[in-house]
N, C-alpha and C. Protein backbone atom coordinates (compact mmCIF):
# COMPACT_ATOMS: atom_id res chain seq x y z
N UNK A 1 0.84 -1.18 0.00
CA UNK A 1 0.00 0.00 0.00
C UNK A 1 0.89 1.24 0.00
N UNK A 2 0.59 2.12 -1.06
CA UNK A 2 1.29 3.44 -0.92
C UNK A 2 0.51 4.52 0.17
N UNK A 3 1.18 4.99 0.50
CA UNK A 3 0.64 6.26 1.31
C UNK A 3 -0.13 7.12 0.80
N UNK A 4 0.53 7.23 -0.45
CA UNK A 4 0.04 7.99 -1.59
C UNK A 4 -1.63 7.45 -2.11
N UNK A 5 -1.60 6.22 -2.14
CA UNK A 5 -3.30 6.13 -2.16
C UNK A 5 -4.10 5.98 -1.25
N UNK A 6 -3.47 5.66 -0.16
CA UNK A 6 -4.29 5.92 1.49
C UNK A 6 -4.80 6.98 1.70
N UNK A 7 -3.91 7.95 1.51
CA UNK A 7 -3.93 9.79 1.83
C UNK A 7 -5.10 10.37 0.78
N UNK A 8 -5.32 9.41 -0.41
CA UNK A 8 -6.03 9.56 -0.99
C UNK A 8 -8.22 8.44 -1.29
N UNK A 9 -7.92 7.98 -0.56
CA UNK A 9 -9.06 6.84 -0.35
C UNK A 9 -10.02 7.16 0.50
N UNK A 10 -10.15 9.14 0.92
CA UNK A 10 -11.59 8.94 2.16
C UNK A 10 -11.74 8.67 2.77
N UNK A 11 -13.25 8.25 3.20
CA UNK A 11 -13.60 7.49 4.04
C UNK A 11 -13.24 6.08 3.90
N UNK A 12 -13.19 5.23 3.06
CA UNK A 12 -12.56 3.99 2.57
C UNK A 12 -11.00 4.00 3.54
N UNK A 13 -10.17 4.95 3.39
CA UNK A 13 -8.74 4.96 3.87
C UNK A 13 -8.99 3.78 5.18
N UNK A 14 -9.37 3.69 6.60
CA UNK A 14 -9.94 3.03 7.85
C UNK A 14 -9.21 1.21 7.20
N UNK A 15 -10.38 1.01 5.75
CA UNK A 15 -11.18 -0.60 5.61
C UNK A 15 -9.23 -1.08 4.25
N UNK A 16 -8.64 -0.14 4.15
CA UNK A 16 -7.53 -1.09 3.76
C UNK A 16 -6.89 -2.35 4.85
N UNK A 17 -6.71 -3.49 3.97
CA UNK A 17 -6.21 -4.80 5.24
C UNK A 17 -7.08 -5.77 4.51
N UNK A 18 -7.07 -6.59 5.83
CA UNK A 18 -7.76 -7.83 6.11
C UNK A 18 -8.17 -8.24 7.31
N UNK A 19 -9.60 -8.37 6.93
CA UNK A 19 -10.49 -8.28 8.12
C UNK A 19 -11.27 -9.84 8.38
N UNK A 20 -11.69 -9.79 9.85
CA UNK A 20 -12.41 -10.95 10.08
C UNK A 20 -13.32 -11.12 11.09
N UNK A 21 -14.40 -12.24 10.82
CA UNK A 21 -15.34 -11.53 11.51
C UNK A 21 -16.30 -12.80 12.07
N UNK A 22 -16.98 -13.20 13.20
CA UNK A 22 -17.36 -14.52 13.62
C UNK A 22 -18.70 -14.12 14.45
N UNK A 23 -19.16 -13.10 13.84
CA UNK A 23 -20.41 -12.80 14.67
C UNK A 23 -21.52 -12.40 13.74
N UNK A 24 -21.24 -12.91 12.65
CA UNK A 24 -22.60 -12.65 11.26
C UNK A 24 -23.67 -13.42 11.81
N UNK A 25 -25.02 -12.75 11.10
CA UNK A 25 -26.05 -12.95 10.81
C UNK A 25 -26.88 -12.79 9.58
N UNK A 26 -27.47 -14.63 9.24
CA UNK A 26 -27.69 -13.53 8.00
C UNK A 26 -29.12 -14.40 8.09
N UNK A 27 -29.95 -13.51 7.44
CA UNK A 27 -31.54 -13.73 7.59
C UNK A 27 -32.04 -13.76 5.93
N UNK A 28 -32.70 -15.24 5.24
CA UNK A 28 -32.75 -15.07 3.80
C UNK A 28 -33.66 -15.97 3.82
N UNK A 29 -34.41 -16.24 2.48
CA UNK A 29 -35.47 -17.34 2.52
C UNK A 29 -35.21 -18.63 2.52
N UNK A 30 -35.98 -19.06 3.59
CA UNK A 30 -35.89 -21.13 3.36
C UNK A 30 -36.32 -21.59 2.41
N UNK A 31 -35.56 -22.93 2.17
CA UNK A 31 -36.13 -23.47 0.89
C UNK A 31 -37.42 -23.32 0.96
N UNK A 32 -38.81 -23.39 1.62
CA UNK A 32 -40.10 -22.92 1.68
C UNK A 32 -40.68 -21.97 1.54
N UNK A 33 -39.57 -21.20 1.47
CA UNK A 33 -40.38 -19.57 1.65
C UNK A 33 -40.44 -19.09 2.23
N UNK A 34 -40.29 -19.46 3.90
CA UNK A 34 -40.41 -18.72 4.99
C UNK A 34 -38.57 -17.73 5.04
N UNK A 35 -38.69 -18.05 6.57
CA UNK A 35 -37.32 -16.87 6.72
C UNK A 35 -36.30 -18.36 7.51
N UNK A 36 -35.45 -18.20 7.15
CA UNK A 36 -33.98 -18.77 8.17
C UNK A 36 -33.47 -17.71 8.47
N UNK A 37 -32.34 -18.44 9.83
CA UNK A 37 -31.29 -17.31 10.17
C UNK A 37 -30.25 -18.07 10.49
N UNK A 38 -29.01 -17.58 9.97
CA UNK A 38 -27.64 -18.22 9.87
C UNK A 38 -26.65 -17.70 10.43
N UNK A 39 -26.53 -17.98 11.62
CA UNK A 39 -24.62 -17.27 11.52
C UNK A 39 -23.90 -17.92 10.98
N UNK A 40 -23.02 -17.09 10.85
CA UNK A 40 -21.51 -17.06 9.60
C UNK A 40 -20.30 -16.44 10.11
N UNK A 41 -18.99 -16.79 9.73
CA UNK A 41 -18.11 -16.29 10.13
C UNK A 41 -17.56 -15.72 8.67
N UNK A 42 -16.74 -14.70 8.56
CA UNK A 42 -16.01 -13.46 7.36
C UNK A 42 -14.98 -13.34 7.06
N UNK A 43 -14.77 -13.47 6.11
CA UNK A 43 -12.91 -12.59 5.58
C UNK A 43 -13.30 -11.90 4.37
N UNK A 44 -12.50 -10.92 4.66
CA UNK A 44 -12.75 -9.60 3.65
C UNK A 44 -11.53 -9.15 3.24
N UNK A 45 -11.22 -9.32 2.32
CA UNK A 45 -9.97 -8.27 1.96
C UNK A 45 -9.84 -7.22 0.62
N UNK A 46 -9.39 -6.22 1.63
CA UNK A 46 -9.60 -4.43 0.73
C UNK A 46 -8.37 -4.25 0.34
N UNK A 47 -7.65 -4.38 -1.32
CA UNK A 47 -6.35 -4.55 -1.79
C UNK A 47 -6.19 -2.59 -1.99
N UNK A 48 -5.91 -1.23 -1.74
CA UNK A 48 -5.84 -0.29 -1.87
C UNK A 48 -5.53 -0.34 -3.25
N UNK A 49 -6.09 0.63 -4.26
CA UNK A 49 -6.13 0.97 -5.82
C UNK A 49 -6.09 2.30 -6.27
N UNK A 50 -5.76 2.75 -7.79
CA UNK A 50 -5.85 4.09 -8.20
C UNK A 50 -4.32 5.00 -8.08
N UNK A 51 -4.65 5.80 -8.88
CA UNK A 51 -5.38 6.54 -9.35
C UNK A 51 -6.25 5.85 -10.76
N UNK A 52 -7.67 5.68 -10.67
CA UNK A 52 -8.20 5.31 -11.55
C UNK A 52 -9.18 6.42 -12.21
N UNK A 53 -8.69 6.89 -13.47
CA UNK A 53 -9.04 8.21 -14.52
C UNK A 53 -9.95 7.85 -15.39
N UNK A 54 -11.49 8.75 -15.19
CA UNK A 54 -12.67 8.34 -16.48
C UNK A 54 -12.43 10.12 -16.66
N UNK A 55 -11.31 10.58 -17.28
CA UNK A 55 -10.97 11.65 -18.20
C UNK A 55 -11.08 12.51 -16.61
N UNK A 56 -12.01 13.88 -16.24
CA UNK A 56 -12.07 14.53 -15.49
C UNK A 56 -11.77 13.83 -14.05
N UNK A 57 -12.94 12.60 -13.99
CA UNK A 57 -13.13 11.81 -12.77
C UNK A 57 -11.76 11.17 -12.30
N UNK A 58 -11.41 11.43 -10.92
CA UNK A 58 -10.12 10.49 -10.61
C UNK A 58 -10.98 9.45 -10.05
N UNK A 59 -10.92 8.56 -9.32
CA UNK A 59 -11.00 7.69 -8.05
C UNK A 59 -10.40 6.97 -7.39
N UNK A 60 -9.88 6.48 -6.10
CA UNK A 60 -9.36 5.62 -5.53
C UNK A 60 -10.21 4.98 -5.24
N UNK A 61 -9.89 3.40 -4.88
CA UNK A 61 -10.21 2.51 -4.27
C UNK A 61 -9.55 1.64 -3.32
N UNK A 62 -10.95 0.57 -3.17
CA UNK A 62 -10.50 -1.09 -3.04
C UNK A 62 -10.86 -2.25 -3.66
N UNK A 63 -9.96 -2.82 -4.00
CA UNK A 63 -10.52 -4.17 -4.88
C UNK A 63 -10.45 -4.79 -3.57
N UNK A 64 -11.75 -5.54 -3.51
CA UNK A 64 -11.93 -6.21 -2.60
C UNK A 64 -12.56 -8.00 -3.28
N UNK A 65 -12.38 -8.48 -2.24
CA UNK A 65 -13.25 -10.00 -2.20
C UNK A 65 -14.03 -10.47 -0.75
N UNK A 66 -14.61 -10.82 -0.48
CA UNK A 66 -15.30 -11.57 0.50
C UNK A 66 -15.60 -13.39 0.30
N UNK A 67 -15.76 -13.81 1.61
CA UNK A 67 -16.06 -15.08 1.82
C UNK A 67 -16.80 -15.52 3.01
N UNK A 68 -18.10 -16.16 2.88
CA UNK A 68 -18.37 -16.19 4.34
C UNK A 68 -18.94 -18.02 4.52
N UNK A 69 -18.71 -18.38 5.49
CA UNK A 69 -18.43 -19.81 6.16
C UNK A 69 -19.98 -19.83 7.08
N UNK A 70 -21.01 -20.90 7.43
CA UNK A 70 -21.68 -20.86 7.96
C UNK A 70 -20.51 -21.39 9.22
N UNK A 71 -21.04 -20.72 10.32
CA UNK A 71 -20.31 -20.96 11.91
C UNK A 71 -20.15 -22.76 11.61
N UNK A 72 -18.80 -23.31 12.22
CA UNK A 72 -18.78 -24.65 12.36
C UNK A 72 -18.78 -25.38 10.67
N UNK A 73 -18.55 -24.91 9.70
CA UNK A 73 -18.43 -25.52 8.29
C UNK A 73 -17.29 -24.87 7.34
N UNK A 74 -16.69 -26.25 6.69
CA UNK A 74 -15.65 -25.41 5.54
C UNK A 74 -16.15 -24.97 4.18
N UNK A 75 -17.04 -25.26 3.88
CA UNK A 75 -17.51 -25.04 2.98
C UNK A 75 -18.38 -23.72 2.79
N UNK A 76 -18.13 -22.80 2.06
CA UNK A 76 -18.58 -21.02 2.05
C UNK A 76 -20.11 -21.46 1.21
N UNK A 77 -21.06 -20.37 1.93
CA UNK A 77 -22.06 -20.46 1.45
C UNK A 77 -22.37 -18.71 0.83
N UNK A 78 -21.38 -18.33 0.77
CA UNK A 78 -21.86 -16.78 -0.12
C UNK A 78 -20.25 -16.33 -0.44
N UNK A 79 -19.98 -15.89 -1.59
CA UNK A 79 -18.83 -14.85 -1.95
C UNK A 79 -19.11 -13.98 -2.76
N UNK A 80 -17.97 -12.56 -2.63
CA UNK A 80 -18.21 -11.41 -3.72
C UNK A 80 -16.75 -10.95 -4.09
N UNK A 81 -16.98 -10.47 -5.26
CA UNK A 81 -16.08 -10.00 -5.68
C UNK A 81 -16.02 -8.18 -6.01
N UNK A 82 -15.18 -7.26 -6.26
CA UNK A 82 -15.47 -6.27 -6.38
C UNK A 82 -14.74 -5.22 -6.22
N UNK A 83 -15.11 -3.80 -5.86
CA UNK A 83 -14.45 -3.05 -5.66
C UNK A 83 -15.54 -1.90 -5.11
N UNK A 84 -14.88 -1.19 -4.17
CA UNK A 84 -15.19 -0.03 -3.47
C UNK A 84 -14.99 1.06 -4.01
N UNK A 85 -14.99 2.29 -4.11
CA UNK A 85 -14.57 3.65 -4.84
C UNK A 85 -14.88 5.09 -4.09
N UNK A 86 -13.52 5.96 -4.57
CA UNK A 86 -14.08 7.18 -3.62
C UNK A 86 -14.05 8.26 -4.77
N UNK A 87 -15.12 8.85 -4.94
CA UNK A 87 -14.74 10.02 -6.00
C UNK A 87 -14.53 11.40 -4.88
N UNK A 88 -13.04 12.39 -4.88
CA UNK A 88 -13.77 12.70 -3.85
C UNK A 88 -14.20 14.34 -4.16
N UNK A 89 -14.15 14.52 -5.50
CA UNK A 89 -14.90 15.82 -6.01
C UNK A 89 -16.63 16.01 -5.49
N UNK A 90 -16.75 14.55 -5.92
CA UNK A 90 -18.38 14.19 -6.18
C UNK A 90 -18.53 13.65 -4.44
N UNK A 91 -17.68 13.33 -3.75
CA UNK A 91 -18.03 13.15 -2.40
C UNK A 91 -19.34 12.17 -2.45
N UNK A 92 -18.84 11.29 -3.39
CA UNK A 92 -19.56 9.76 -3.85
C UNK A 92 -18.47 8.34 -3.21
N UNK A 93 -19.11 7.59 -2.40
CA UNK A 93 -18.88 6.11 -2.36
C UNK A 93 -19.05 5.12 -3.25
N UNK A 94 -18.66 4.38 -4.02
CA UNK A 94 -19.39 3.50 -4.53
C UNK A 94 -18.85 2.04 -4.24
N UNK A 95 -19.94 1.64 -4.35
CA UNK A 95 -19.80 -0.16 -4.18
C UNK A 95 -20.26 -0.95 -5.64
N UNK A 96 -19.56 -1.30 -6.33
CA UNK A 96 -19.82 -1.90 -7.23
C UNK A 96 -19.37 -3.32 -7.32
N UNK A 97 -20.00 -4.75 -6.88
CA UNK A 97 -19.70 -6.20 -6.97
C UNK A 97 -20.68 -7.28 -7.57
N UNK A 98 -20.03 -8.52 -7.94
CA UNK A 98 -21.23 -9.66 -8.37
C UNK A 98 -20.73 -10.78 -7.62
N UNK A 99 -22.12 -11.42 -7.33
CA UNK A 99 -22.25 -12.58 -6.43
C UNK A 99 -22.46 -13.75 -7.35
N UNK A 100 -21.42 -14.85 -7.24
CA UNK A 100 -21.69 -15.67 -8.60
C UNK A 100 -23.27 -16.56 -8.51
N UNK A 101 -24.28 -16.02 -8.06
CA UNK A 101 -25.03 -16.47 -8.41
C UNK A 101 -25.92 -15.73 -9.48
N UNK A 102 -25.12 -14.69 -10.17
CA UNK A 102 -25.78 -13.74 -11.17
C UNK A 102 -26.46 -12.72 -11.10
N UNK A 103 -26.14 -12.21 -9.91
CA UNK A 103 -26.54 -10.59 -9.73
C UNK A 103 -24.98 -8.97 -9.64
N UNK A 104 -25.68 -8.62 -9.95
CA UNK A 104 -24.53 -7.37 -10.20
C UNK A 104 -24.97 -6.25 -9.32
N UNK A 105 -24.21 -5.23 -8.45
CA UNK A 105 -25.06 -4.03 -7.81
C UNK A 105 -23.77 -2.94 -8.01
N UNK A 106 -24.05 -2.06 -8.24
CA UNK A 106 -23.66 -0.79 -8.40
C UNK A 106 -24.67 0.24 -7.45
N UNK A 107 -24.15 0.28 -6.26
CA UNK A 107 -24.61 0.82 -4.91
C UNK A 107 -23.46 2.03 -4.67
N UNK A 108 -24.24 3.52 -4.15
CA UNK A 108 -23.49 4.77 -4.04
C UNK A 108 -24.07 5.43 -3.29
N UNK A 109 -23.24 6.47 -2.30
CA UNK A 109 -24.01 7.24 -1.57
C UNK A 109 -22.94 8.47 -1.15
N UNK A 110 -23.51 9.74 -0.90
CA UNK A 110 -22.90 10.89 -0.70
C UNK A 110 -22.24 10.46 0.52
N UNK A 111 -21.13 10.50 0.88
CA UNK A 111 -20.06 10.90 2.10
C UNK A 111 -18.89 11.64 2.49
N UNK A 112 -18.90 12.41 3.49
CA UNK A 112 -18.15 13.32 3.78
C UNK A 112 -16.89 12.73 3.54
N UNK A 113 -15.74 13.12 3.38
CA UNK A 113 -14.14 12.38 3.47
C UNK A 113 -13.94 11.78 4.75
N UNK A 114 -14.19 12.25 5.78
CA UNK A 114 -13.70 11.64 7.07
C UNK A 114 -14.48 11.31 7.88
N UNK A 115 -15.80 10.44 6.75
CA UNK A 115 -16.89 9.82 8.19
C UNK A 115 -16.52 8.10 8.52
N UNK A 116 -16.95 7.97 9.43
CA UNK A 116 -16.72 6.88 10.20
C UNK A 116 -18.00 5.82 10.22
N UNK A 117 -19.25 6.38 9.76
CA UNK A 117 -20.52 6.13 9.16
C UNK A 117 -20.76 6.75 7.89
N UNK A 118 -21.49 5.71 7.00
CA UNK A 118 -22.13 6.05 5.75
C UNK A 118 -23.06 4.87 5.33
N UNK A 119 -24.00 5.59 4.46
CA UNK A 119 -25.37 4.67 3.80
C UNK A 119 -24.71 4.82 2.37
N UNK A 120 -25.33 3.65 2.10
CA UNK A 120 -24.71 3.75 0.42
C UNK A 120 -26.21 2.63 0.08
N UNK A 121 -26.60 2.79 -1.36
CA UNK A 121 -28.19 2.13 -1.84
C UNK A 121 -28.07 2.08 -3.27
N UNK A 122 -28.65 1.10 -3.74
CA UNK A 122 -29.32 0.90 -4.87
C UNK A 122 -30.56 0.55 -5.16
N UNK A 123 -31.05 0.36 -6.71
CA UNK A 123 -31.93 0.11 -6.86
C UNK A 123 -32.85 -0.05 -8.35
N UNK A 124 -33.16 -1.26 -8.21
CA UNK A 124 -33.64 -1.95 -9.89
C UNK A 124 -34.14 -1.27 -10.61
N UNK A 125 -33.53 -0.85 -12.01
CA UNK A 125 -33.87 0.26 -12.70
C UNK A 125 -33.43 1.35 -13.07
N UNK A 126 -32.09 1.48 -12.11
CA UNK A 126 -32.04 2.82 -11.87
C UNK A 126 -30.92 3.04 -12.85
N UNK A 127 -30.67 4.08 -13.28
CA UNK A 127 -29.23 4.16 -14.39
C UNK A 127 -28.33 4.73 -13.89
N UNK A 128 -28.19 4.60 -12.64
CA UNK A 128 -26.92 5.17 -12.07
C UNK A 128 -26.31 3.94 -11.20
N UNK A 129 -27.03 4.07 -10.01
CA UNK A 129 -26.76 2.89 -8.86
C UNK A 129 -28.22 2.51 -8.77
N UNK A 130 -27.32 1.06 -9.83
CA UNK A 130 -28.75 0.23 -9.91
C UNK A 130 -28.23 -1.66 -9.63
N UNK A 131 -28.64 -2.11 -10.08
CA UNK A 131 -28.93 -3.88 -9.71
C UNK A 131 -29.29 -4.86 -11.24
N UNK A 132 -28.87 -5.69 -11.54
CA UNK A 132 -28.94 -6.29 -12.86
C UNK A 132 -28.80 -7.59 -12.60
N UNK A 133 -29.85 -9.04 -12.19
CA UNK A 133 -29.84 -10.06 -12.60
C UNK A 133 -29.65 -10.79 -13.31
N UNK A 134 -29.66 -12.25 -12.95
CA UNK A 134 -30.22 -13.15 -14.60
C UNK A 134 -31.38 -13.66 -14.59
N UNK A 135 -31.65 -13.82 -15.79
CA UNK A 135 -33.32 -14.76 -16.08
C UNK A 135 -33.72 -15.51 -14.69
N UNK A 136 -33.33 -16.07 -13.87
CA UNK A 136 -33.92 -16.94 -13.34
C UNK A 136 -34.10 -16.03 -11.81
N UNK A 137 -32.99 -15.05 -11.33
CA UNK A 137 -32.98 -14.54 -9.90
C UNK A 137 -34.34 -13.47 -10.39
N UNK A 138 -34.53 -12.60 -11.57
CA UNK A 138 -35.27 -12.12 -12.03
C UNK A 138 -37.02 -12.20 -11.74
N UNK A 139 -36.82 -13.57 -11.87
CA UNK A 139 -38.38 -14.01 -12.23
C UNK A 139 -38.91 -14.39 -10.76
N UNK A 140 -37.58 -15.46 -9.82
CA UNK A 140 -38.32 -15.87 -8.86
C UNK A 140 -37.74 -15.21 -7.52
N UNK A 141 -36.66 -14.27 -7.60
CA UNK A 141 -35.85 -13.86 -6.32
C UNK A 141 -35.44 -12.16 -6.97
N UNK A 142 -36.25 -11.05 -7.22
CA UNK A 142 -36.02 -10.33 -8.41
C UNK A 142 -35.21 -9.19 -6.73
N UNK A 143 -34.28 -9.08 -7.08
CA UNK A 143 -33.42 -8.32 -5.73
C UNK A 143 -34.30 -6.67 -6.52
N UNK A 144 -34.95 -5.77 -5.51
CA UNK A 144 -35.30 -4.87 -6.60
C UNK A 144 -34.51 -3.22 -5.20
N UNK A 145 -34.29 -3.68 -4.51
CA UNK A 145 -33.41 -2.84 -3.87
C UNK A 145 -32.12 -2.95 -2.55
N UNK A 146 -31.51 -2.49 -2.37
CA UNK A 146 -29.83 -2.74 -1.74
C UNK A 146 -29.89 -1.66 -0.80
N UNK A 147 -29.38 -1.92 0.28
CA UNK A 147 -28.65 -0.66 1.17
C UNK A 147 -28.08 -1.67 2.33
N UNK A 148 -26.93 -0.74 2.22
CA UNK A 148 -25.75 -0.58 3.23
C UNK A 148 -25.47 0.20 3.99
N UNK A 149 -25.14 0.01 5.24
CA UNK A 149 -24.51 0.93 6.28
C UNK A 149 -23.43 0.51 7.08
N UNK A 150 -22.32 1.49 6.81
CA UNK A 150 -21.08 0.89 7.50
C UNK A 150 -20.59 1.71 8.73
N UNK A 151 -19.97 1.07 9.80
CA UNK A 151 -19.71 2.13 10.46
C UNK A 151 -17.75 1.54 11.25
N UNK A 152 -17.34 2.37 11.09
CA UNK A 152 -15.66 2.32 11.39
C UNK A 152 -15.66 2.38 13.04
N UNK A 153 -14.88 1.46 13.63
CA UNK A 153 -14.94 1.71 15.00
C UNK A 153 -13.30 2.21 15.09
N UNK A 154 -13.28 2.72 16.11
CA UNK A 154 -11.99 3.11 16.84
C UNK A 154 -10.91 2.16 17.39
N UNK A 155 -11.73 0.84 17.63
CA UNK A 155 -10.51 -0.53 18.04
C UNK A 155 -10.46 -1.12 16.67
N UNK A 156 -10.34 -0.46 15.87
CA UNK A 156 -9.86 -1.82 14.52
C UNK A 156 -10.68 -2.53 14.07
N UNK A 157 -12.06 -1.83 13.74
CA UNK A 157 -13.18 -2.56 13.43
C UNK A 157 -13.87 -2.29 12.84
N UNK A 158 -14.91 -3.01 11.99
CA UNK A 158 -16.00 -2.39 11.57
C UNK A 158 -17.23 -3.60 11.41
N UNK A 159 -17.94 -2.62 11.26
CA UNK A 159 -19.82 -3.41 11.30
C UNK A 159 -20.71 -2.95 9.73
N UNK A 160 -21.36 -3.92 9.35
CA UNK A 160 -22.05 -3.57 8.31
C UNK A 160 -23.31 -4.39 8.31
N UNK A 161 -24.18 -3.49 8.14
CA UNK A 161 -25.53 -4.30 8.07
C UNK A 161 -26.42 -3.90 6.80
N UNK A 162 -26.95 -4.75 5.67
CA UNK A 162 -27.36 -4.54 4.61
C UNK A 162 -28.77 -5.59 4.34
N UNK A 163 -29.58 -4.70 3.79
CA UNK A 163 -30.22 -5.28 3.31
C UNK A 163 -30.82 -5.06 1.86
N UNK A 164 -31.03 -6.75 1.42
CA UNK A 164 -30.87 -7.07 -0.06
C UNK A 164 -32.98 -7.32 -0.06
N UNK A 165 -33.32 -5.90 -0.83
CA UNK A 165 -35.03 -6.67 -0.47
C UNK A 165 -35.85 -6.99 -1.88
N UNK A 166 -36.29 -8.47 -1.57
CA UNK A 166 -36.71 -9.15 -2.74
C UNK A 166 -37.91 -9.41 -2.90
N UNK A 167 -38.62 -9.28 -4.72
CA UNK A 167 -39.65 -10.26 -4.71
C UNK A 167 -39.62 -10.99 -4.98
N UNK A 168 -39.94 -11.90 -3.97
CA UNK A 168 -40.19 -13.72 -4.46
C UNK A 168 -41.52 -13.98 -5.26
N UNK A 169 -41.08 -14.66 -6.03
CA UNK A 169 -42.04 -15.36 -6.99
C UNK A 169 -43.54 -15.92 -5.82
N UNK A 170 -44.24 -15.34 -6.06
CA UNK A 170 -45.71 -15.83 -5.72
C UNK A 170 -46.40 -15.57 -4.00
N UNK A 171 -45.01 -14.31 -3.47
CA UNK A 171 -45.67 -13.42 -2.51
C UNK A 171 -45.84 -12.00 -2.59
N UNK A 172 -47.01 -11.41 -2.00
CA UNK A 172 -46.91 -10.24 -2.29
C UNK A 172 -46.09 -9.41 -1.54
N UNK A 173 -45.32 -9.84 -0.14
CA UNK A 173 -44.47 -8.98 0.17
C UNK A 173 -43.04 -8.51 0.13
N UNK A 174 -42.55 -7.70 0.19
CA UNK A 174 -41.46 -8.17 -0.23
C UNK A 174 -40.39 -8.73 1.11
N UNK A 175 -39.06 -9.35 0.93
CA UNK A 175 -38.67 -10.10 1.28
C UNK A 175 -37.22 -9.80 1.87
N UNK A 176 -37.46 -8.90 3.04
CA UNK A 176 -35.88 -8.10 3.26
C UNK A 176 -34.74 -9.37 3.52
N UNK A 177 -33.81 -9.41 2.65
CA UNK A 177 -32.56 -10.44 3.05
C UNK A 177 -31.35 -10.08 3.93
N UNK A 178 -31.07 -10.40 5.28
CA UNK A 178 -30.67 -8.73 5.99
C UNK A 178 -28.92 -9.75 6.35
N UNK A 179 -28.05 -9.36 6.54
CA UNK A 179 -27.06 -9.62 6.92
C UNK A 179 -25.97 -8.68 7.81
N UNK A 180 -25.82 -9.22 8.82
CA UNK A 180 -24.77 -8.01 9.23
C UNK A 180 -23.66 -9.16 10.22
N UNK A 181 -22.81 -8.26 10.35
CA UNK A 181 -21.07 -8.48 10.84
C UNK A 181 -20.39 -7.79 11.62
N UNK A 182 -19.80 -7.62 12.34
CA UNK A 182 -18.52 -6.98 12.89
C UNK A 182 -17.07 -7.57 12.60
N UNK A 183 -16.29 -7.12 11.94
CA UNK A 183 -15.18 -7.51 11.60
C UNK A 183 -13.92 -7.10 12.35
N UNK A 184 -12.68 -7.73 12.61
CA UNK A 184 -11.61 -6.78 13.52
C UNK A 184 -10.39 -7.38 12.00
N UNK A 185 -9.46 -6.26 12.07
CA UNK A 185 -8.49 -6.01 10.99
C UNK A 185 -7.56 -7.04 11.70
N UNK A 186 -6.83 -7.84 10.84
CA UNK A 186 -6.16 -9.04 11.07
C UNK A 186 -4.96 -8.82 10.31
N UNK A 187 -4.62 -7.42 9.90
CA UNK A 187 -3.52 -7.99 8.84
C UNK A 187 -3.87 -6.07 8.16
């Protein structure tokens, strides 16, 4: 990591490393339809990036990845791939990743340079920070909005709680998929 892109990464600057985390929850539909709830344990890692140039626009980042383990199993039941972004003219976040089960989100939200909390959202449709399936999550799991909230702690930590809210095929409500974590920097 250069200094040089730390000094430059925002609010993001905190989440460079590798983080980990054994106190997830994640709340999503049972094979039935109803609701489960899972803990999970986390590894996250934020590789520092940039200067990345769309002509005027600079941005720094993080290329990041995730992995998460149901508590007590080796076998991962969710990963992402991706990258984080700070524009900091536009005093824009962005989260842009895909989950290989065929969804894409491009999630953004206004934040100051030196907050320690921020909301960042998307949402199906939208041509900015929006959400893009395939045929099948579409029809029966159609994700039609995203939000995130992160918050930086002072011991080397952080917490994120998001929710992914869906319509399922053949209810009328919709279907908040909620997950959250506390992570401590390991590296």
């Amino acid at each position: 990591m250069t200094e040089e892109i730390l000094k430059n990464l925002g609010p993001l600057a905190p989440l460079a490393g590798i983080w980990e985390g054994e106190e997830g929850e994640d709340t999503a539909p049972s094979p039935g339809r109803g609701t489960e709830i899972n803990k999970f344990r986390e590894r996250i890692t934020f590789e520092p990036l940039g200067p990345v140039k769309n002509h005027e626009q600079v941005l720094y980042g993080l290329r990041y990845s995730t992995t998460a383990w149901p508590l007590g199993k080796e076998e991962p039941f969710h990963e992402e791939l991706g990258y984080w972004l700070w524009d900091s003219d536009g005093k824009q976040v962005l989260r842009c990743f895909m989950v290989p089960r065929g969804v894409t989100i491009l999630a953004g939200g206004t934040v100051d340079p030196g907050a320690k909390t921020f909301e960042l959202s998307a949402d199906v449709g939208s041509e900015t920070y929006g959400i893009c399936s395939n045929l099948f999550l579409d029809e029966a799991f159609k994700t039609v909005r995203y939000e995130l909230k992160i918050a930086i702690h002072d011991d080397q930590s952080f917490s994120y709680e998001e929710d992914t809210q869906l319509k399922i095929k053949g209810q009328t409500d919709l279907f908040h998929h909620t997950d959250k974590n506390k992570l401590k920097k390991v590296k």
